[in-house]
Protein backbone atom coordinates (compact mmCIF):
# COMPACT_ATOMS: atom_id res chain seq x y z
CA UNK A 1 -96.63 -3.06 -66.20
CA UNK A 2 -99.49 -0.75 -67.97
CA UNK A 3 -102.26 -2.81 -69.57
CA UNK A 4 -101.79 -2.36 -72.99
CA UNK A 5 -100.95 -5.12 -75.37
CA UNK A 6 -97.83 -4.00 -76.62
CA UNK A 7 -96.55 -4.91 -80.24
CA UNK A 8 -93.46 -6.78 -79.22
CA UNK A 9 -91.62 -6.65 -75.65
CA UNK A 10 -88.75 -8.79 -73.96
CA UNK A 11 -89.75 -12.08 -73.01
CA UNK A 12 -87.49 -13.50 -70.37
CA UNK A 13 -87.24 -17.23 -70.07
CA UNK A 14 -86.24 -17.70 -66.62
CA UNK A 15 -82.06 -18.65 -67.41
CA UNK A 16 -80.98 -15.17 -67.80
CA UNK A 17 -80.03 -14.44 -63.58
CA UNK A 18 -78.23 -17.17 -63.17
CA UNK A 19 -75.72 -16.79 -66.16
CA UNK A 20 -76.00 -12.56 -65.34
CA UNK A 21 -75.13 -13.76 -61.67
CA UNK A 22 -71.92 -15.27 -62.76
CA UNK A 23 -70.57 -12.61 -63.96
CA UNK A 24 -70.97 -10.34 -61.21
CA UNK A 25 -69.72 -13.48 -59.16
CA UNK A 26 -66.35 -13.68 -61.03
CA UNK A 27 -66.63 -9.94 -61.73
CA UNK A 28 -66.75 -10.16 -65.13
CA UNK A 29 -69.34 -7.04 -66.42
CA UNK A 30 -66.51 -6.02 -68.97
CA UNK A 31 -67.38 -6.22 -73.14
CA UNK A 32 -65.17 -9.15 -72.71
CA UNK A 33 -65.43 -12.62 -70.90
CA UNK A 34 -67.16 -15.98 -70.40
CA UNK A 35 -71.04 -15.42 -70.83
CA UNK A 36 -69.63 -13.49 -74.53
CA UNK A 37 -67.93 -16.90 -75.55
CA UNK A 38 -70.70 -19.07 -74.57
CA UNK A 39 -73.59 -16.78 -76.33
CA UNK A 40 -71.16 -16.82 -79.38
CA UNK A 41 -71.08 -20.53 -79.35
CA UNK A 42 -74.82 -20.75 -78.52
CA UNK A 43 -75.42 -19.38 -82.23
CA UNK A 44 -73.13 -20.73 -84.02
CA UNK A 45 -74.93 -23.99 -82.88
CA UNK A 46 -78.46 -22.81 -83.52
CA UNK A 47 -76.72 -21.06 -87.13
CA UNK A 48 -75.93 -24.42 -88.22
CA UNK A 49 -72.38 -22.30 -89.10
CA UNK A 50 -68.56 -23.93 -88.66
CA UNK A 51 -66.90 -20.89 -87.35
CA UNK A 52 -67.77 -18.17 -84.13
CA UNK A 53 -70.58 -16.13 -84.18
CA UNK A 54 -69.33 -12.63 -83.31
CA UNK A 55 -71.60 -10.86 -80.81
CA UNK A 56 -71.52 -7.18 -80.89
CA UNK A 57 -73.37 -4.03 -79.44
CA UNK A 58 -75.97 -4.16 -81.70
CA UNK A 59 -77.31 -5.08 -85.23
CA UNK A 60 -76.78 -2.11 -86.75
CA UNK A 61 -72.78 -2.59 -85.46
CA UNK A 62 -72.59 -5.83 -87.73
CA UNK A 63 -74.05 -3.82 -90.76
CA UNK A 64 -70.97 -1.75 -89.94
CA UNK A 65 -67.99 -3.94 -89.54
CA UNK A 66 -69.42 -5.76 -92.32
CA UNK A 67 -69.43 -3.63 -94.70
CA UNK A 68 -65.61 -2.65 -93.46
CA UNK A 69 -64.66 -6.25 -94.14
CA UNK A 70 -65.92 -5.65 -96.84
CA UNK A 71 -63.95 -3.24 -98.04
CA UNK A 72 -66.86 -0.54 -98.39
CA UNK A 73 -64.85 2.96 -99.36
CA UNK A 74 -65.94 6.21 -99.97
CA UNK A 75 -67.75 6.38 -103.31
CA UNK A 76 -68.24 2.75 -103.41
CA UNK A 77 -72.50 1.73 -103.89
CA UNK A 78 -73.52 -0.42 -102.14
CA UNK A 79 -77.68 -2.08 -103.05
CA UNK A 80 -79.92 -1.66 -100.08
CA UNK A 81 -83.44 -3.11 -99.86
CA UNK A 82 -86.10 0.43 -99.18
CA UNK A 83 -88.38 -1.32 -97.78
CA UNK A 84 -86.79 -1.39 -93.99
CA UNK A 85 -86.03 0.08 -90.97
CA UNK A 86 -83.07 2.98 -91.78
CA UNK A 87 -80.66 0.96 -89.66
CA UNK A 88 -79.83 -1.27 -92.61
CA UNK A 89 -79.17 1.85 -94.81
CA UNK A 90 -77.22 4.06 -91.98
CA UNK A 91 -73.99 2.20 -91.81
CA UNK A 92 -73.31 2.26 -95.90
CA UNK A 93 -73.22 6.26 -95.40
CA UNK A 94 -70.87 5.76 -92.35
CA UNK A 95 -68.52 4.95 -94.35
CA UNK A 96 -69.00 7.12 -97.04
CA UNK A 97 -70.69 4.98 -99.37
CA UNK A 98 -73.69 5.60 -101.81
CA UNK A 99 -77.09 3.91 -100.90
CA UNK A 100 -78.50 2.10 -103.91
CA UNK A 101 -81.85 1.55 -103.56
CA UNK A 102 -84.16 -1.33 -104.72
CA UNK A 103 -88.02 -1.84 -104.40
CA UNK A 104 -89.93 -5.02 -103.32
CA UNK A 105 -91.60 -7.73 -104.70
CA UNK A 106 -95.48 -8.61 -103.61
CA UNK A 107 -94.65 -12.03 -102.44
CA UNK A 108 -92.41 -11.98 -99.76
CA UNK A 109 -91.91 -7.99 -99.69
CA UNK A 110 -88.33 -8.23 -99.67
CA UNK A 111 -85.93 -7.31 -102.75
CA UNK A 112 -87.13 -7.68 -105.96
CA UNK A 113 -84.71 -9.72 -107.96
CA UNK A 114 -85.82 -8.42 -111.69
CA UNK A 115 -85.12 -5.04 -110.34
CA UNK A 116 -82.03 -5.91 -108.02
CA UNK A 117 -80.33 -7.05 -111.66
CA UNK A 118 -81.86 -3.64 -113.26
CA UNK A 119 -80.13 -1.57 -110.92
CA UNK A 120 -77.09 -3.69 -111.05
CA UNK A 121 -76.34 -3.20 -114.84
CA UNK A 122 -77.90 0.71 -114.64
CA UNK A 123 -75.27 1.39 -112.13
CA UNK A 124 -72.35 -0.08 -114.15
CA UNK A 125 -73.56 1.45 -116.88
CA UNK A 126 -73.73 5.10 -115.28
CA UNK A 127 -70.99 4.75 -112.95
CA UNK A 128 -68.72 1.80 -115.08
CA UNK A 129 -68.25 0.04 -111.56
CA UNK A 130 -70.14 -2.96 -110.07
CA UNK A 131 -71.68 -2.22 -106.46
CA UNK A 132 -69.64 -3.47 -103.59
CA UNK A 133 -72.15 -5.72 -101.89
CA UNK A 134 -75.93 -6.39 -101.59
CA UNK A 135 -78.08 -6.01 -98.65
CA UNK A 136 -81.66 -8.13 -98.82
CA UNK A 137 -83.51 -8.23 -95.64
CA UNK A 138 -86.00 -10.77 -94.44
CA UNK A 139 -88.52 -8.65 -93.55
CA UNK A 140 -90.58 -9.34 -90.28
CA UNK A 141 -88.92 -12.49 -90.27
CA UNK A 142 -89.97 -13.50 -93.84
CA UNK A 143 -87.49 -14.93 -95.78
CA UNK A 144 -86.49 -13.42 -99.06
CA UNK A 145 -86.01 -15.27 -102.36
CA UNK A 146 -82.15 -15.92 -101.87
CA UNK A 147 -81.95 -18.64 -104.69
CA UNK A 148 -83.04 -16.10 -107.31
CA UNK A 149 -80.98 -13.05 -105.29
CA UNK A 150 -77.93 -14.84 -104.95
CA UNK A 151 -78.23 -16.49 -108.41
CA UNK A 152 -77.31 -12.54 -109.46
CA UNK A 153 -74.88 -11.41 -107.07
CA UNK A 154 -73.07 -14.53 -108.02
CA UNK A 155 -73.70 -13.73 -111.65
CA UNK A 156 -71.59 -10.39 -111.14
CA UNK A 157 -69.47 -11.31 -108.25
CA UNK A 158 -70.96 -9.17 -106.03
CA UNK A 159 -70.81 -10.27 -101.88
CA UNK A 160 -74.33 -10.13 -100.02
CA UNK A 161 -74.60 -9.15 -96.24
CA UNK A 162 -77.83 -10.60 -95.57
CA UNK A 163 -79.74 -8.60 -93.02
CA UNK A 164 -81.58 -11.25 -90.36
CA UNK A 165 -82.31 -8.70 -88.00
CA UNK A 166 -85.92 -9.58 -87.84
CA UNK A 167 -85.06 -12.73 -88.55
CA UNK A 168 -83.47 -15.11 -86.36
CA UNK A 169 -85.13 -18.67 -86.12
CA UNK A 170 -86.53 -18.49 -89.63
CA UNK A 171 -85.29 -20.74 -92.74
CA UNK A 172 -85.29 -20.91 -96.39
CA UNK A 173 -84.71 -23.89 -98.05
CA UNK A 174 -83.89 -25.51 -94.20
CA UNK A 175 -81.07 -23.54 -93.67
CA UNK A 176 -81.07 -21.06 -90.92
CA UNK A 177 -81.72 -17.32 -92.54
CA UNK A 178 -78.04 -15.25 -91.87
CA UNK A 179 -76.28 -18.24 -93.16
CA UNK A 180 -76.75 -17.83 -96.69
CA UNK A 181 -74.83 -14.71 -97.76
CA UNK A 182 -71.32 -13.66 -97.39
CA UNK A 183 -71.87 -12.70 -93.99
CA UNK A 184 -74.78 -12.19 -92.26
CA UNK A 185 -76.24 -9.78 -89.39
CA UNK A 186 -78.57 -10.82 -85.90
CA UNK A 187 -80.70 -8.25 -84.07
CA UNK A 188 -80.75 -8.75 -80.21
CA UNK A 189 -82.85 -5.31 -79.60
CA UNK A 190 -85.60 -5.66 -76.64
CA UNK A 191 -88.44 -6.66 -79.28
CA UNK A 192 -86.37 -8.96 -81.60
CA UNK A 193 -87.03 -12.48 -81.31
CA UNK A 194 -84.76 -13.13 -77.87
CA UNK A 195 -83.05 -10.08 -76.52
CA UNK A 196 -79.86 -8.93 -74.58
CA UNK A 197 -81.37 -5.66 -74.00
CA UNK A 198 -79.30 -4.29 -76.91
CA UNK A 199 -77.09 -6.36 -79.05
CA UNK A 200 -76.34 -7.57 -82.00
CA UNK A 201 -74.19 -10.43 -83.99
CA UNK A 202 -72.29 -10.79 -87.48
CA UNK A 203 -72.68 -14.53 -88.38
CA UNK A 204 -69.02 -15.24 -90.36
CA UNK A 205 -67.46 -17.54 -93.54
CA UNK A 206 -64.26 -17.94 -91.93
CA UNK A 207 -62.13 -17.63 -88.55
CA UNK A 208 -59.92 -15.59 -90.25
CA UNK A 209 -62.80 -12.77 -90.99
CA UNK A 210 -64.56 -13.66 -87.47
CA UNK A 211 -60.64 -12.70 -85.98
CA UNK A 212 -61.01 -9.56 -88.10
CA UNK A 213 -64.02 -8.76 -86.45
CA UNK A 214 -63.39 -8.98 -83.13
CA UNK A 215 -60.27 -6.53 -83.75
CA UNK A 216 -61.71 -3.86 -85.08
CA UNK A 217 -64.92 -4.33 -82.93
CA UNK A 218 -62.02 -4.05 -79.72
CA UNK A 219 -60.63 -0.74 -81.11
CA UNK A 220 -58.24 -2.49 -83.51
CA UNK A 221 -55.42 -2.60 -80.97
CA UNK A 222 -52.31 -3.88 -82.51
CA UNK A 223 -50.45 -6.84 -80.37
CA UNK A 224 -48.16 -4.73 -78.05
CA UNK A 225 -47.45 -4.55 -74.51
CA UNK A 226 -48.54 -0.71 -74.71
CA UNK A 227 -51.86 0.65 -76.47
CA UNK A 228 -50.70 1.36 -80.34
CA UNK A 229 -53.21 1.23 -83.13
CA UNK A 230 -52.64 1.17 -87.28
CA UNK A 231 -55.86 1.00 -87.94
CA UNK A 232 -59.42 2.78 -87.06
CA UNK A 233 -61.62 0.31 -84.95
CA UNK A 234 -64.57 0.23 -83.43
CA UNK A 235 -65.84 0.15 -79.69
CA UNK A 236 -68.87 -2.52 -80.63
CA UNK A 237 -68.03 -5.76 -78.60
CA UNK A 238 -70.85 -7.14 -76.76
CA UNK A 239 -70.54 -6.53 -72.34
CA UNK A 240 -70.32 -9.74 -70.72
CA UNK A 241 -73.24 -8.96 -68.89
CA UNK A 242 -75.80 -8.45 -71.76
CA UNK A 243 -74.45 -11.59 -73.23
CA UNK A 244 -75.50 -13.80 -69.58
CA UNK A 245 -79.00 -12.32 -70.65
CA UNK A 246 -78.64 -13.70 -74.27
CA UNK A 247 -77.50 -16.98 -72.56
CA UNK A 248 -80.20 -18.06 -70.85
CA UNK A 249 -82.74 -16.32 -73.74
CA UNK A 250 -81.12 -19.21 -75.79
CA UNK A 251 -82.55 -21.70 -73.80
CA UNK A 252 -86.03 -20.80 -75.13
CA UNK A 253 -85.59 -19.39 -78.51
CA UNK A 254 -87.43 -22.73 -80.06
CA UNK A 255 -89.96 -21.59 -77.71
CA UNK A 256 -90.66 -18.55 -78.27
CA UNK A 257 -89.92 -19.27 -82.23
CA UNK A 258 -92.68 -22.01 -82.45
CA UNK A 259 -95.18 -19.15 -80.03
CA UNK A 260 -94.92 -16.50 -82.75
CA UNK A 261 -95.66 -18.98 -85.16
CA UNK A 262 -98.83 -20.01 -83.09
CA UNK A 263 -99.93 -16.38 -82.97
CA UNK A 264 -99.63 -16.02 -86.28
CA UNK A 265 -101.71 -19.04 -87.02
CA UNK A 266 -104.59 -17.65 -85.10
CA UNK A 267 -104.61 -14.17 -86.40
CA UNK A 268 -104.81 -16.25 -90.02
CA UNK A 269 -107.82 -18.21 -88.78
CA UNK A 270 -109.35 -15.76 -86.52
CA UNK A 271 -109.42 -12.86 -89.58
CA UNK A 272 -109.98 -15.20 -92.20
CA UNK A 273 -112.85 -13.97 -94.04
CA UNK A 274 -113.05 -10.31 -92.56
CA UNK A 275 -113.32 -7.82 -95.28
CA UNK A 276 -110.56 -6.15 -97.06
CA UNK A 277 -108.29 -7.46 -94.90
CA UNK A 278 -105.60 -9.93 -95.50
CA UNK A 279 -102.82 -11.47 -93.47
CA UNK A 280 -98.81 -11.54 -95.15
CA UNK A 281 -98.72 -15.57 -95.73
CA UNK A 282 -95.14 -17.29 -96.51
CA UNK A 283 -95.31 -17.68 -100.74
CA UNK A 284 -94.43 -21.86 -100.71
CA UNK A 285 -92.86 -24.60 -99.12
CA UNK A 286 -89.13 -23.20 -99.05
CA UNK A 287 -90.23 -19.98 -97.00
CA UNK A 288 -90.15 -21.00 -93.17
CA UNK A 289 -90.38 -17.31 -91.26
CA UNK A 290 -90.22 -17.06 -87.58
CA UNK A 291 -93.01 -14.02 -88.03
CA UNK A 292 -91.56 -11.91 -85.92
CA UNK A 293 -94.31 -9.85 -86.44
CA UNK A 294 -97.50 -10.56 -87.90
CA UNK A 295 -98.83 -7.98 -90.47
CA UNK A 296 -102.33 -7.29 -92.26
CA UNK A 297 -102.92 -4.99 -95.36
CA UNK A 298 -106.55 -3.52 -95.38
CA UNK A 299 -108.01 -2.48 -98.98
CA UNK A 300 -110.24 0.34 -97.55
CA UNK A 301 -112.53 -0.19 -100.45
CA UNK A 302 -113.35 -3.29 -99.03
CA UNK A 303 -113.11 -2.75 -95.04
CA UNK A 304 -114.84 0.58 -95.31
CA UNK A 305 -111.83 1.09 -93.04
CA UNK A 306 -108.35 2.68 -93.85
CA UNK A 307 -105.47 1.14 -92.13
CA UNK A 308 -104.98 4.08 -89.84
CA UNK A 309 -108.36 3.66 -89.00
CA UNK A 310 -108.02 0.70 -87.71
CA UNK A 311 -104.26 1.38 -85.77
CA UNK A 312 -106.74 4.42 -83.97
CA UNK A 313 -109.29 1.80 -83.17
CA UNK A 314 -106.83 -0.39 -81.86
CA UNK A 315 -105.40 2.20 -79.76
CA UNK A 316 -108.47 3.67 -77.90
CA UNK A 317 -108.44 -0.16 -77.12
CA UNK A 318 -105.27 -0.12 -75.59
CA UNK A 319 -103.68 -2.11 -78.40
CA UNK A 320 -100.48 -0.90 -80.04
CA UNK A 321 -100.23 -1.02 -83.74
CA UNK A 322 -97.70 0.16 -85.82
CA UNK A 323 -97.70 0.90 -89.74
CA UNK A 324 -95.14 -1.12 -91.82
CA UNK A 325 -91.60 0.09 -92.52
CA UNK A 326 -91.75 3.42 -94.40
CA UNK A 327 -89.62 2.92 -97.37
CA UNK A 328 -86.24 4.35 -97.25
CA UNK A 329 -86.86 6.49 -100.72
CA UNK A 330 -89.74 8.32 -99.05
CA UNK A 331 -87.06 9.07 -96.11
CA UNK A 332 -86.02 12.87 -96.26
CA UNK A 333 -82.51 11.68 -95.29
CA UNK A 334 -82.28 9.24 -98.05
CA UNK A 335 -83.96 11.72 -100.71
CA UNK A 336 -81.94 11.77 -104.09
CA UNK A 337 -80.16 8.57 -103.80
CA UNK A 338 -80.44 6.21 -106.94
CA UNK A 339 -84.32 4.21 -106.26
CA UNK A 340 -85.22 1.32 -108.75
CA UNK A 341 -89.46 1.03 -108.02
CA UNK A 342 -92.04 -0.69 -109.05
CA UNK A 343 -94.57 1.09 -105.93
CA UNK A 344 -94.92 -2.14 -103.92
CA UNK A 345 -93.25 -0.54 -101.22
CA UNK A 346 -95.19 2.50 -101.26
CA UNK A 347 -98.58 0.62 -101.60
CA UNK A 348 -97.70 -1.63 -98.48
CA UNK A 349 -96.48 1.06 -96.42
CA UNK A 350 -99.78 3.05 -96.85
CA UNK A 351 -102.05 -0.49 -96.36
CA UNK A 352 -99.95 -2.51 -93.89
CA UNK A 353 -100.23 -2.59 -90.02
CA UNK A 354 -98.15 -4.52 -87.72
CA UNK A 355 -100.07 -6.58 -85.30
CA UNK A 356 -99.27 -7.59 -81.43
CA UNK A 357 -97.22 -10.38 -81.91
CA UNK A 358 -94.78 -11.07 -78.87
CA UNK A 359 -94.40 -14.57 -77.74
CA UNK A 360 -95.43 -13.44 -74.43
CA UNK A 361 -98.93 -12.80 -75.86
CA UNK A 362 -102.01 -14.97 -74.91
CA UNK A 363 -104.21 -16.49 -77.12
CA UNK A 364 -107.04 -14.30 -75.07
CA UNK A 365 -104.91 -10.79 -76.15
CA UNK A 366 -105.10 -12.49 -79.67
CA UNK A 367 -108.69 -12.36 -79.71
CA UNK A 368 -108.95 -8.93 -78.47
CA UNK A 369 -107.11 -7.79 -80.93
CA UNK A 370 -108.94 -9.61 -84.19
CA UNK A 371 -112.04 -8.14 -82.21
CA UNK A 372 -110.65 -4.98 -81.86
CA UNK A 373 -110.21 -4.97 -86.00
CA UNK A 374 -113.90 -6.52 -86.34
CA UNK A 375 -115.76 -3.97 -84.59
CA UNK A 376 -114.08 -1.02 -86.63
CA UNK A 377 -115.43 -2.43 -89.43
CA UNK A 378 -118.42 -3.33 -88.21
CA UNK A 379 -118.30 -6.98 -88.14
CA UNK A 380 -119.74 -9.11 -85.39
């Protein structure tokens, strides 16, 4: 291991041989088999949901199949948050749909409601159809304002496939963020919250839609003796072997939940104060975020520091840094798509850094880093 204190890494709990073990013991390494049932069960108990989790290759996968269930066709638009990472955008054009997308508000810096109802009744009015379904994200772990978001996609019967990549562990209003849409997607990628070295999960209404899943995530093969298919699936079913790994990360998800939540207390004390720089806070009471990550925006008329002065300070430090999401309307892929702005987005990504955050982190790499940001702007 190098010495630098890296932004987010895997942080293994001590549970994963054992259930990774087992399979190789029973020889079960196939994308089928116990350790896949028992991780599915895990979340649905930590969800707070009545019906299976369905664990899948990765995150991105359950943006996919759920946007097949629901019924995404070529054409169809389908509302996207910009400010993310592309993988929430990717799987819409997959499937031939039309990326609609909608700006952030300053408080949480997830989808702006005013302007998620703005593009709704623009795109009707241009196109004389509804949008298929509504992707809000709870970015770095921050919950979005669903009562206000879901208020309007209920207004126009439009399904949401909430995006908790980022995400897992947090809560709005008490419940458990994934829960509160249609359906709603986990991230198990090596610097989520608990990993399975690649994964992901689509959190389901029904046993009906959780049995669709599975299908088409199996290659959608019909029930015959011989291989015969009538549909297109999918090859995006979790190995047995990755799942062991989620296993035993379940056993310390409150853990490492409750650490990131620690770190980002200290960074909120420790920089409290410092110049032109603030750290994202949750808006109120109902907003309960894992903080995944913890980010700063510098005002470089204050700090005498840009942002990217500071990420190059960090990094001669041996510190790693990284800006915020660049918003998916400034993507060269995604130029010309429908955008409805307001230049929150834009403003953030040119002020925000990410900080080291990993629950693996010591309070002692917490202080080097609020040092790190002190001394490049002169501050003692």
């Amino acid at each position: 291991m190098d010495n630098i204190i890296r932004l987010s890494i895997a942080h293994m709990g001590g549970h994963e041989q054992a259930y990774i073990e087992r399979a190789f013991d029973t020889n079960w390494v196939t994308p089928l088999g116990p350790n896949v049932d028992r991780f599915e069960q895990f979340l649905s108990a930590y969800t707070g949901t009545a019906c299976r989790v369905v664990a899948l290759s990765s995150g991105t996968a359950a943006i996919h199949l759920g946007l097949v269930l629901l019924e995404v066709k070529p054409g169809d638009e389908v509302i996207c948050q910009s400010f993310t990472f592309a993988a929430t955008v990717n799987p819409v054009t997959y499937l031939g749909g039309v990326p609609v997308l909608v700006d952030s508000e300053r408080d949480t810096w997830n989808m702006d409601p005013s302007l998620l109802e703005k593009a709704i009744l623009d795109r009707l009015e241009k196109s004389g159809r509804l949008p298929k379904a509504i992707i809000p994200v709870h970015l770095y772990g921050m919950p979005a304002k669903m009562d206000e978001i879901m208020a309007i996609a209920d207004r126009y019967h439009i399904p949401i496939l909430e995006d908790a990549a980022e995400a897992l562990g947090s809560e709005y209003d008490g419940q458990k963020c994934g829960t509160l849409g249609r359906l709603g997607v986990l991230s198990f990628n090596g610097n989520k919250m608990i990993t399975t070295s690649g994964g992901g999960a689509l959190i389901c209404r029904t046993e009906q839609e959780a049995g669709r899943i599975v299908f088409l995530a199996t290659q959608a093969r019909d029930d015959a003796p011989h291989y015969q298919h009538s549909e297109i699936g999918y090859n995006y079913r979790l190995s047995n072997i990755c799942a062991g790994i989620g296993c035993g990360q379940m056993h310390v998800l409150d853990e490492h939940v409750e650490r990131r939540r620690a770190i980002h207390a200290l960074y909120a004390e420790w920089l409290k104060g410092v110049p032109g720089v603030t750290v994202m806070e949750r808006p109120g009471e109902r907003f309960n975020p894992n903080y995944w990550l913890t980010c700063i925006t510098v005002d470089p008329r204050l700090a005498g520091k840009t942002r990217d002065d500071i990420r190059l300070a960090l990094l001669a430090d041996h510190i790693e840094s990284r800006p915020l999401w660049k918003p998916m309307h400034l993507q060269p892929v995604f130029s010309g798509l429908p955008f409805y702005g307001s230049g929150v987005s834009e403003q953030l990504f040119e002020t925000g850094l990410c900080l080291p955050s990993g629950s693996s982190l010591t309070d002692e790499e917490i202080e080097q880093v609020v040092n790190g940001i002190k001394s490049c702007i002169n501050i003692n």
